[in-house]
C-alpha atoms as a PDB file:
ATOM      1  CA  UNK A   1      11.185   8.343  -2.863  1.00  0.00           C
ATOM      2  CA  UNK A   2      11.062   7.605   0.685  1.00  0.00           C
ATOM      3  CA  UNK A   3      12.059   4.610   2.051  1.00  0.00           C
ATOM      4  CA  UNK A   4      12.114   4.445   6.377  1.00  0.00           C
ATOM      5  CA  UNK A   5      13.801   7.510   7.315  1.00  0.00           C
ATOM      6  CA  UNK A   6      16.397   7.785   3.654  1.00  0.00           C
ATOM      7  CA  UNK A   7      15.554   9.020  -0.029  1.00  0.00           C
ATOM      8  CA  UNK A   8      16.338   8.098  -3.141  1.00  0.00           C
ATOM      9  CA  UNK A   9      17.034  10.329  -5.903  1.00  0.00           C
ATOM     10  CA  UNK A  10      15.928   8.961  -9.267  1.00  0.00           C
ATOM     11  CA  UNK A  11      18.485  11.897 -11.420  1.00  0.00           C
ATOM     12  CA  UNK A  12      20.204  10.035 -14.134  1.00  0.00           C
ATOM     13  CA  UNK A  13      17.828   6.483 -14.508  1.00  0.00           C
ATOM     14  CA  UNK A  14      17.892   4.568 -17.539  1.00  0.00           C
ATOM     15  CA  UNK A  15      14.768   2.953 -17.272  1.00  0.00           C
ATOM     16  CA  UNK A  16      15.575  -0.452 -18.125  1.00  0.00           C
ATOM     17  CA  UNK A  17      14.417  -3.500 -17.519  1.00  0.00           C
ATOM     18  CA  UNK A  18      16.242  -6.464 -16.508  1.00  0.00           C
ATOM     19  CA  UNK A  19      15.460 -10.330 -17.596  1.00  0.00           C
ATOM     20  CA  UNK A  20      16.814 -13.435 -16.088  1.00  0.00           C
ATOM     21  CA  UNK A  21      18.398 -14.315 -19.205  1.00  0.00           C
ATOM     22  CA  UNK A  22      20.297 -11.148 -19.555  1.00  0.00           C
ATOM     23  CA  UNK A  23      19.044 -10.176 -22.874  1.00  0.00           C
ATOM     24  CA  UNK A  24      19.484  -6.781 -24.218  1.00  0.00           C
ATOM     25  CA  UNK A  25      17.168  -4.258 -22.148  1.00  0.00           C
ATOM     26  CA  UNK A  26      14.550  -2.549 -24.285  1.00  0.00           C
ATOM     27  CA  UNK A  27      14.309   0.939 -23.313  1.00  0.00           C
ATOM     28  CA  UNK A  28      11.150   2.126 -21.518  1.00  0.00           C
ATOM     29  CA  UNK A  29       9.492   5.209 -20.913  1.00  0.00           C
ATOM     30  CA  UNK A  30       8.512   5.456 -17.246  1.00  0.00           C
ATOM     31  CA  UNK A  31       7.491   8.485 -15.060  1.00  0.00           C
ATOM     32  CA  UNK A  32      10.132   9.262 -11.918  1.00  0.00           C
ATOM     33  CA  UNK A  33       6.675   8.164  -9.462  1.00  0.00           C
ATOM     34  CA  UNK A  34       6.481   4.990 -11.343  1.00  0.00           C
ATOM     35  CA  UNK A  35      10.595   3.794 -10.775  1.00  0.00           C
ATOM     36  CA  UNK A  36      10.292   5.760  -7.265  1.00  0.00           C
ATOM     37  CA  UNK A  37       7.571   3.106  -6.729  1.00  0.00           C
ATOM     38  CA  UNK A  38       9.326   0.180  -8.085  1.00  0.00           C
ATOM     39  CA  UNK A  39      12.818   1.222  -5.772  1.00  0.00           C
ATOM     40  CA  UNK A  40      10.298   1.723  -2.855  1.00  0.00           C
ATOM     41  CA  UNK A  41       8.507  -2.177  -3.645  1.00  0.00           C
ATOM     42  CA  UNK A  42      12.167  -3.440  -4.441  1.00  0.00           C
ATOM     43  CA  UNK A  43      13.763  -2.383  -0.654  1.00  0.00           C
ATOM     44  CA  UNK A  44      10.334  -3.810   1.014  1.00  0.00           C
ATOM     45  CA  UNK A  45      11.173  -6.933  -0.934  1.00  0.00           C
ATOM     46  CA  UNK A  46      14.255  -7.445   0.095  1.00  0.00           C
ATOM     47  CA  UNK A  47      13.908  -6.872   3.553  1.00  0.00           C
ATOM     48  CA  UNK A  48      11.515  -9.250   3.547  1.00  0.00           C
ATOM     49  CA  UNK A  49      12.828 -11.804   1.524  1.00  0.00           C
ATOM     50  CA  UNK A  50      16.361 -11.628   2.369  1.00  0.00           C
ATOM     51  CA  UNK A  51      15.739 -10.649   5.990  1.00  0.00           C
ATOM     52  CA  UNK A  52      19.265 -11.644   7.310  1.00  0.00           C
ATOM     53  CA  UNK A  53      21.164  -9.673   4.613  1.00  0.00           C
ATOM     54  CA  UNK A  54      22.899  -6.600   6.048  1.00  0.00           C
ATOM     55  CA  UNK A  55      20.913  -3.690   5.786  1.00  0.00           C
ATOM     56  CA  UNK A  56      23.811  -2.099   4.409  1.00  0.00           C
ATOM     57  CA  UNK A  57      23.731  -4.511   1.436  1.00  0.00           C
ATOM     58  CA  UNK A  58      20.495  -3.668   0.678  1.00  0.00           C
ATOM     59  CA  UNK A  59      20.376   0.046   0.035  1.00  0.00           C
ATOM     60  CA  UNK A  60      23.339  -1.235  -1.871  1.00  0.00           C
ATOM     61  CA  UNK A  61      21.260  -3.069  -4.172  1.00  0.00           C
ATOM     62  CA  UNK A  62      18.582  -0.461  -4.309  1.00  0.00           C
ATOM     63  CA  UNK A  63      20.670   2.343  -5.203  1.00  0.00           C
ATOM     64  CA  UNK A  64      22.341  -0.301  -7.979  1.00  0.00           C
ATOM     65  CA  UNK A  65      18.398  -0.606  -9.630  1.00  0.00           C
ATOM     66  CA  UNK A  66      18.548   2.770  -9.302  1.00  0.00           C
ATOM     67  CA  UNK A  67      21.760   3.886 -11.312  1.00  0.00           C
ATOM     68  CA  UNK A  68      21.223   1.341 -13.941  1.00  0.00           C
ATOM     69  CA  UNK A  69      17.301   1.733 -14.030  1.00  0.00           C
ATOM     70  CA  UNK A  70      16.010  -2.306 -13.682  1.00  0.00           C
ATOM     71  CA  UNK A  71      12.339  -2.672 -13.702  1.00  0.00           C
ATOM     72  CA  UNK A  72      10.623  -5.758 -13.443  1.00  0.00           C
ATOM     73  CA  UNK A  73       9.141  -8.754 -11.537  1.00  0.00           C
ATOM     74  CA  UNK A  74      10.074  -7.688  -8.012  1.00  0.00           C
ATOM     75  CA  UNK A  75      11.489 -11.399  -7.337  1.00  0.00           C
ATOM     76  CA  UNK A  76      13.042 -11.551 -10.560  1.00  0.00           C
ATOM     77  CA  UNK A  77      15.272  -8.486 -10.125  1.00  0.00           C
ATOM     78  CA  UNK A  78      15.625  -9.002  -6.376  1.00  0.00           C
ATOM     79  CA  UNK A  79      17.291 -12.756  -7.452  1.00  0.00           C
ATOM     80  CA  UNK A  80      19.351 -11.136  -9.837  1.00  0.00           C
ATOM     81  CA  UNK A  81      20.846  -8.516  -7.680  1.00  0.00           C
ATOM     82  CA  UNK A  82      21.119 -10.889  -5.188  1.00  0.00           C
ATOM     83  CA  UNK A  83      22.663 -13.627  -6.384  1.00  0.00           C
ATOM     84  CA  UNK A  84      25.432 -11.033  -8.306  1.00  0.00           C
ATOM     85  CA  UNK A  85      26.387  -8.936  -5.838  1.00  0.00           C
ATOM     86  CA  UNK A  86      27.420 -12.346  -3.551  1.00  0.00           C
ATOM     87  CA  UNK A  87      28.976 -13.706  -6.665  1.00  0.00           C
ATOM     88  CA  UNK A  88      31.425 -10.726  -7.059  1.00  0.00           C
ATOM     89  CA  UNK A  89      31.643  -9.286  -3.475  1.00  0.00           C
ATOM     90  CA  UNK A  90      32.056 -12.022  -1.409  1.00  0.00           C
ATOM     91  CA  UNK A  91      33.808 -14.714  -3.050  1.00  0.00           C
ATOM     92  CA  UNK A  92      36.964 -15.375  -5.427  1.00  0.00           C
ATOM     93  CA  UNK A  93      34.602 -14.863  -8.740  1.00  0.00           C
ATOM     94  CA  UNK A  94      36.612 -12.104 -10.163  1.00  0.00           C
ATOM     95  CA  UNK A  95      39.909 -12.877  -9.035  1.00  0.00           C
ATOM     96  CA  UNK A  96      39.781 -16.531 -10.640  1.00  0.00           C
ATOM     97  CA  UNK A  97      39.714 -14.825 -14.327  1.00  0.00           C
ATOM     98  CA  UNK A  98      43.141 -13.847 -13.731  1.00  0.00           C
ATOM     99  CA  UNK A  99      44.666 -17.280 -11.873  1.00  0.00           C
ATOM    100  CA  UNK A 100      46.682 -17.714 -14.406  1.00  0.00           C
ATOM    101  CA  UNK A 101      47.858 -14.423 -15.569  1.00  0.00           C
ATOM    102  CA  UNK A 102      46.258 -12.143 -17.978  1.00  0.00           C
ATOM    103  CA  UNK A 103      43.779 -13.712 -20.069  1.00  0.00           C
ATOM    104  CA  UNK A 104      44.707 -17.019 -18.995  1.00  0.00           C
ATOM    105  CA  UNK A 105      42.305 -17.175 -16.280  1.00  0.00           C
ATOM    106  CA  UNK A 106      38.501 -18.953 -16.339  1.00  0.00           C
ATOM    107  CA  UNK A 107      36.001 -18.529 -18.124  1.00  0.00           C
ATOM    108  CA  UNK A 108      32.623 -17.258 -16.783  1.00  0.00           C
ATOM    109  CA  UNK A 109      30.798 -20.513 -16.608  1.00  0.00           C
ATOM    110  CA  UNK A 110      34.349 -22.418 -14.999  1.00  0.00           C
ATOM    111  CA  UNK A 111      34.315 -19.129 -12.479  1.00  0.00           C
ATOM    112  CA  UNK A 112      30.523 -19.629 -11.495  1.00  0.00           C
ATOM    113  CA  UNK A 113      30.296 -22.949 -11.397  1.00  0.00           C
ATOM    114  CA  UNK A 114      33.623 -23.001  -8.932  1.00  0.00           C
ATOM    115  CA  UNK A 115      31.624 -20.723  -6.448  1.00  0.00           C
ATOM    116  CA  UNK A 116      28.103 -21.846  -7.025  1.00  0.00           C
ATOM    117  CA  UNK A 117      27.984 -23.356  -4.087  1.00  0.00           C
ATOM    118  CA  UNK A 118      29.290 -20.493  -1.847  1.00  0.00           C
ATOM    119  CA  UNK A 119      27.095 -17.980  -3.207  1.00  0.00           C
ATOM    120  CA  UNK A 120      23.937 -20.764  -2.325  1.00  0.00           C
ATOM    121  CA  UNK A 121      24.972 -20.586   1.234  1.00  0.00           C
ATOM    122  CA  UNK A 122      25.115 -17.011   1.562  1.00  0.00           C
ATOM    123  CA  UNK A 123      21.957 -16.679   0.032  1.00  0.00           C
ATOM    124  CA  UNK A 124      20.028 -19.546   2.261  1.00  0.00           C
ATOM    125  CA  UNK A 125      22.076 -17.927   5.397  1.00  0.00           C
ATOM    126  CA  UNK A 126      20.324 -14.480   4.368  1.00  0.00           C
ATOM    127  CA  UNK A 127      16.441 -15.656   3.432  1.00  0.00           C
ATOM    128  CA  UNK A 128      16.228 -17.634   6.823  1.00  0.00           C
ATOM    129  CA  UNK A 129      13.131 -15.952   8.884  1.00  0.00           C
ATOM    130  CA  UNK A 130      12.054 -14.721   5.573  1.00  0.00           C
ATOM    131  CA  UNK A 131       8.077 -14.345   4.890  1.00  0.00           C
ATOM    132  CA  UNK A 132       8.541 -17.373   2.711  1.00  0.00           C
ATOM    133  CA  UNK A 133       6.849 -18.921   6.024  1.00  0.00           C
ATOM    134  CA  UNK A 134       3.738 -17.140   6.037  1.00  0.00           C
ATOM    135  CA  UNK A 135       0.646 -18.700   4.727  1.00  0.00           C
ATOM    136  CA  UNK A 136      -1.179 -15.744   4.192  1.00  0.00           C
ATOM    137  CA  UNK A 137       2.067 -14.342   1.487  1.00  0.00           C
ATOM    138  CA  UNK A 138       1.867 -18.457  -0.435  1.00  0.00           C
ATOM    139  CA  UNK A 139      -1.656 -17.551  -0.750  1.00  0.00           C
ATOM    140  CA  UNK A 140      -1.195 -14.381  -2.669  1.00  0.00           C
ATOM    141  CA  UNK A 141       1.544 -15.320  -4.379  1.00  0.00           C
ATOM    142  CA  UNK A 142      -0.972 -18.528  -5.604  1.00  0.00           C
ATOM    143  CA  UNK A 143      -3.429 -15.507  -6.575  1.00  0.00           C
ATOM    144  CA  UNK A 144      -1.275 -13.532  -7.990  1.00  0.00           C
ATOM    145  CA  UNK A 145      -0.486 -16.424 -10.399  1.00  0.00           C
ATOM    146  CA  UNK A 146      -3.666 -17.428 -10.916  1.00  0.00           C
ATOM    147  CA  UNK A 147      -4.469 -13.775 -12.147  1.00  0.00           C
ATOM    148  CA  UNK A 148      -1.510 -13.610 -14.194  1.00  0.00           C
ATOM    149  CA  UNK A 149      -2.236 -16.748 -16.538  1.00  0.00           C
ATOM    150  CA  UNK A 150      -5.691 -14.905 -17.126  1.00  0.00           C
ATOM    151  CA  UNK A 151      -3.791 -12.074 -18.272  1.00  0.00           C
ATOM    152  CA  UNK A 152      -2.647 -13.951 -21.431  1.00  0.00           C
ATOM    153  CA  UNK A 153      -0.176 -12.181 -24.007  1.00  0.00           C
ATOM    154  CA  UNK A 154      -0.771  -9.108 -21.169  1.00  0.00           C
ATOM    155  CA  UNK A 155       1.165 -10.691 -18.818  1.00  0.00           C
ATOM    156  CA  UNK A 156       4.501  -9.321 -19.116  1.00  0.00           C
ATOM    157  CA  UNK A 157       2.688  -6.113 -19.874  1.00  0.00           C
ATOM    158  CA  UNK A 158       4.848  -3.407 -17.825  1.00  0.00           C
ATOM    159  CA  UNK A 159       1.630  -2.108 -16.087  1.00  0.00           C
ATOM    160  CA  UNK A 160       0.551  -5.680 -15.161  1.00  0.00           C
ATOM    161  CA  UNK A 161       3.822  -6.328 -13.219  1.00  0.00           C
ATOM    162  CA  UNK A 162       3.624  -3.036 -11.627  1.00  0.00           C
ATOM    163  CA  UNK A 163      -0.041  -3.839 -10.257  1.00  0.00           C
ATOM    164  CA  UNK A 164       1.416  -7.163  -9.063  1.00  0.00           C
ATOM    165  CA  UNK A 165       4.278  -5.140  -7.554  1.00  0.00           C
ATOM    166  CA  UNK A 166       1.900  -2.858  -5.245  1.00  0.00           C
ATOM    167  CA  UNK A 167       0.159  -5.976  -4.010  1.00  0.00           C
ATOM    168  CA  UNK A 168       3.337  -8.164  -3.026  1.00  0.00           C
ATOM    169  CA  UNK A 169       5.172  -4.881  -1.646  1.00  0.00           C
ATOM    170  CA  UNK A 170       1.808  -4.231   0.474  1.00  0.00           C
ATOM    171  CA  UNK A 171       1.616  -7.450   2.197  1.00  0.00           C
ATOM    172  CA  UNK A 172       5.185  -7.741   2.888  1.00  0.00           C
ATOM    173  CA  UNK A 173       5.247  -3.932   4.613  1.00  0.00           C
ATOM    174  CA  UNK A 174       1.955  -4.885   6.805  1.00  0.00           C
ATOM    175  CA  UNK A 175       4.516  -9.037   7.590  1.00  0.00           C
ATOM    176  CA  UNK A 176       7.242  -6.565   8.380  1.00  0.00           C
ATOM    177  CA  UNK A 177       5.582  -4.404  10.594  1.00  0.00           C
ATOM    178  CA  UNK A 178       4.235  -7.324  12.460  1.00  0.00           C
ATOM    179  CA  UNK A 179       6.377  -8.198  16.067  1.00  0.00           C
ATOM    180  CA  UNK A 180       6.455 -11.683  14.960  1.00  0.00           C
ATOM    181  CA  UNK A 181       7.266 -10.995  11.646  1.00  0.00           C
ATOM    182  CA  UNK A 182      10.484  -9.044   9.789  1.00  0.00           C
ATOM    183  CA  UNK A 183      10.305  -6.674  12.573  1.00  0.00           C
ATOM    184  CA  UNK A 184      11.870  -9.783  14.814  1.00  0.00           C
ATOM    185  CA  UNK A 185      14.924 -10.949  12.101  1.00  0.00           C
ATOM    186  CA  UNK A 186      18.141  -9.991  12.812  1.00  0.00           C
ATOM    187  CA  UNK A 187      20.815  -9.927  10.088  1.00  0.00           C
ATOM    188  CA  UNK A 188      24.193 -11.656   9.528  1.00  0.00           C
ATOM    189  CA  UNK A 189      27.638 -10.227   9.338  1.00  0.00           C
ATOM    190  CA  UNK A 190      28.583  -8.734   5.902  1.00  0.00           C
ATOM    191  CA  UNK A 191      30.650 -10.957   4.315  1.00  0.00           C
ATOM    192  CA  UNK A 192      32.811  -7.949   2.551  1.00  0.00           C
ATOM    193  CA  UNK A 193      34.130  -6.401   5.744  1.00  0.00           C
ATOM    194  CA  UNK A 194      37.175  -6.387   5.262  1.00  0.00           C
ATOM    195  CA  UNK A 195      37.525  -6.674   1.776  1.00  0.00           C
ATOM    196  CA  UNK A 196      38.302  -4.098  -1.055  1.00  0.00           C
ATOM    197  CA  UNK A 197      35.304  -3.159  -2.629  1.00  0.00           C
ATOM    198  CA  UNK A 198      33.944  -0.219  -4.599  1.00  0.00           C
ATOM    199  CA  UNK A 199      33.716   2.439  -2.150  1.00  0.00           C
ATOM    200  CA  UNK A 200      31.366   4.986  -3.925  1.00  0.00           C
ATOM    201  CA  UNK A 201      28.705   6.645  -1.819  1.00  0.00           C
ATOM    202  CA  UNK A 202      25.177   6.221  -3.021  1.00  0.00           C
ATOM    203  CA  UNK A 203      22.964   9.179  -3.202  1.00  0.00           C
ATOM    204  CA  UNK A 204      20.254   7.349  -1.568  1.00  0.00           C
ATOM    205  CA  UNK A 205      21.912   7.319   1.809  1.00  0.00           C
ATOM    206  CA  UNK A 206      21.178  10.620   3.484  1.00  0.00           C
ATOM    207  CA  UNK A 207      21.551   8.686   7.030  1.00  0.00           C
ATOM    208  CA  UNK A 208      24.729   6.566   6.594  1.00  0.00           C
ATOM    209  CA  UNK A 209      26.654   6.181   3.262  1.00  0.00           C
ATOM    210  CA  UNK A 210      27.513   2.242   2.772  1.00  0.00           C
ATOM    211  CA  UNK A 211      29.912   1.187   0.172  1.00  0.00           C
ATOM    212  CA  UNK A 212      28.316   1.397  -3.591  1.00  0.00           C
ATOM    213  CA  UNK A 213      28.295  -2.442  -4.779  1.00  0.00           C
ATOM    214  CA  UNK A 214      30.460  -3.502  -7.805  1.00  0.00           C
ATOM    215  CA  UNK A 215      29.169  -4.770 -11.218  1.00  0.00           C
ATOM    216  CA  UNK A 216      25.653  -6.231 -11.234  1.00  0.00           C
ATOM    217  CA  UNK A 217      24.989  -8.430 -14.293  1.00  0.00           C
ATOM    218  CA  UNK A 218      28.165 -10.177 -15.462  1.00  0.00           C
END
């Protein structure tokens, strides 16, 4: 799959999709041009979205999709992997499981709730300039919808959400293309330089190999 100028090899994906809830993946049967589409969709999104996250960071995320083969509602996912990576990359999540030695350290929901607020901020810091602003994306996210509810029990049908995929990924490649639109953000600092973090090379970086990112779904 091409993405800009860098590939993405789709050798050794799972397939699976991945809820907001975390519930067990069910196991799906999709064609390498069908996830290569989804990974292609999913690093449009993000650069879109998250326009001041380090690019970095976000072949980061895409390879992660990649290895553990998510599939899904393109914000859904893009949340997810979001939201994770910050929790375990760039603050004190991990390390306060341990505080108090072994096994005496937080639980999960004492350890999120402690840096809640720190992933929120690097999150806001990264969607600012985002094409959350444009009228013309509100508008076909507001179709979108309106589509989907027709769809009934279809809805969540896999071929549905990859229809609704195309369109979203689409518009946001023609905002991003646009001088005053994603072509014009600029990005923030990473907030893990500096820090010790899983330095595996993804295979989807011909260009420049940046750090693979640590654990996903916790």
């Amino acid at each position: 799959m091409a993405w800009g100028s860098r590939t993405v090899s789709l050798e050794g994906s799972g397939n699976r999709p991945l809820s907001a809830n975390r519930s067990p993946p069910e196991r799906l049967l999709l064609s390498a041009d069908d996830q290569a589409a989804f990974l292609d969709q999913l690093g449009i999104y993000l650069a879109a979205l998250y326009p001041r996250c380090p690019e970095a960071w976000r072949w980061r995320l895409v390879e992660r999709a990649r290895k553990r083969g998510h599939y899904g509602r393109l914000g859904e996912i893009a949340g997810i992997l979001v939201d994770t990576s910050v929790r375990h990359e760039a603050t004190d999540y991990d390390r306060l499981f341990k505080v108090n030695g072994r096994g005496g350290g937080l639980t999960r929901e004492e350890a999120r709730m402690v840096v809640a607020a720190e992933v929120q901020d690097t999150v806001e810091a990264w969607r600012l300039g985002s094409v959350e602003t444009d009228a013309s994306y509100a508008e076909m996210l507001r179709d979108i919808r309106r589509r989907r509810q027709k769809k009934g029990r279809r809805r969540n049908n896999f071929g549905v959400i990859g229809h609704e995929s195309a369109a979203i990924a689409d518009h946001l490649r023609e905002w991003l293309a646009r001088p005053s639109g994603g072509g014009s953000a600029g990005t923030v600092e990473d907030p893990t330089e500096g820090v010790n973090v899983d330095t595996e090379a993804p295979a989807a970086c011909v260009e420049r190999h940046a750090p693979a990112m640590g654990q996903v779904v916790d």
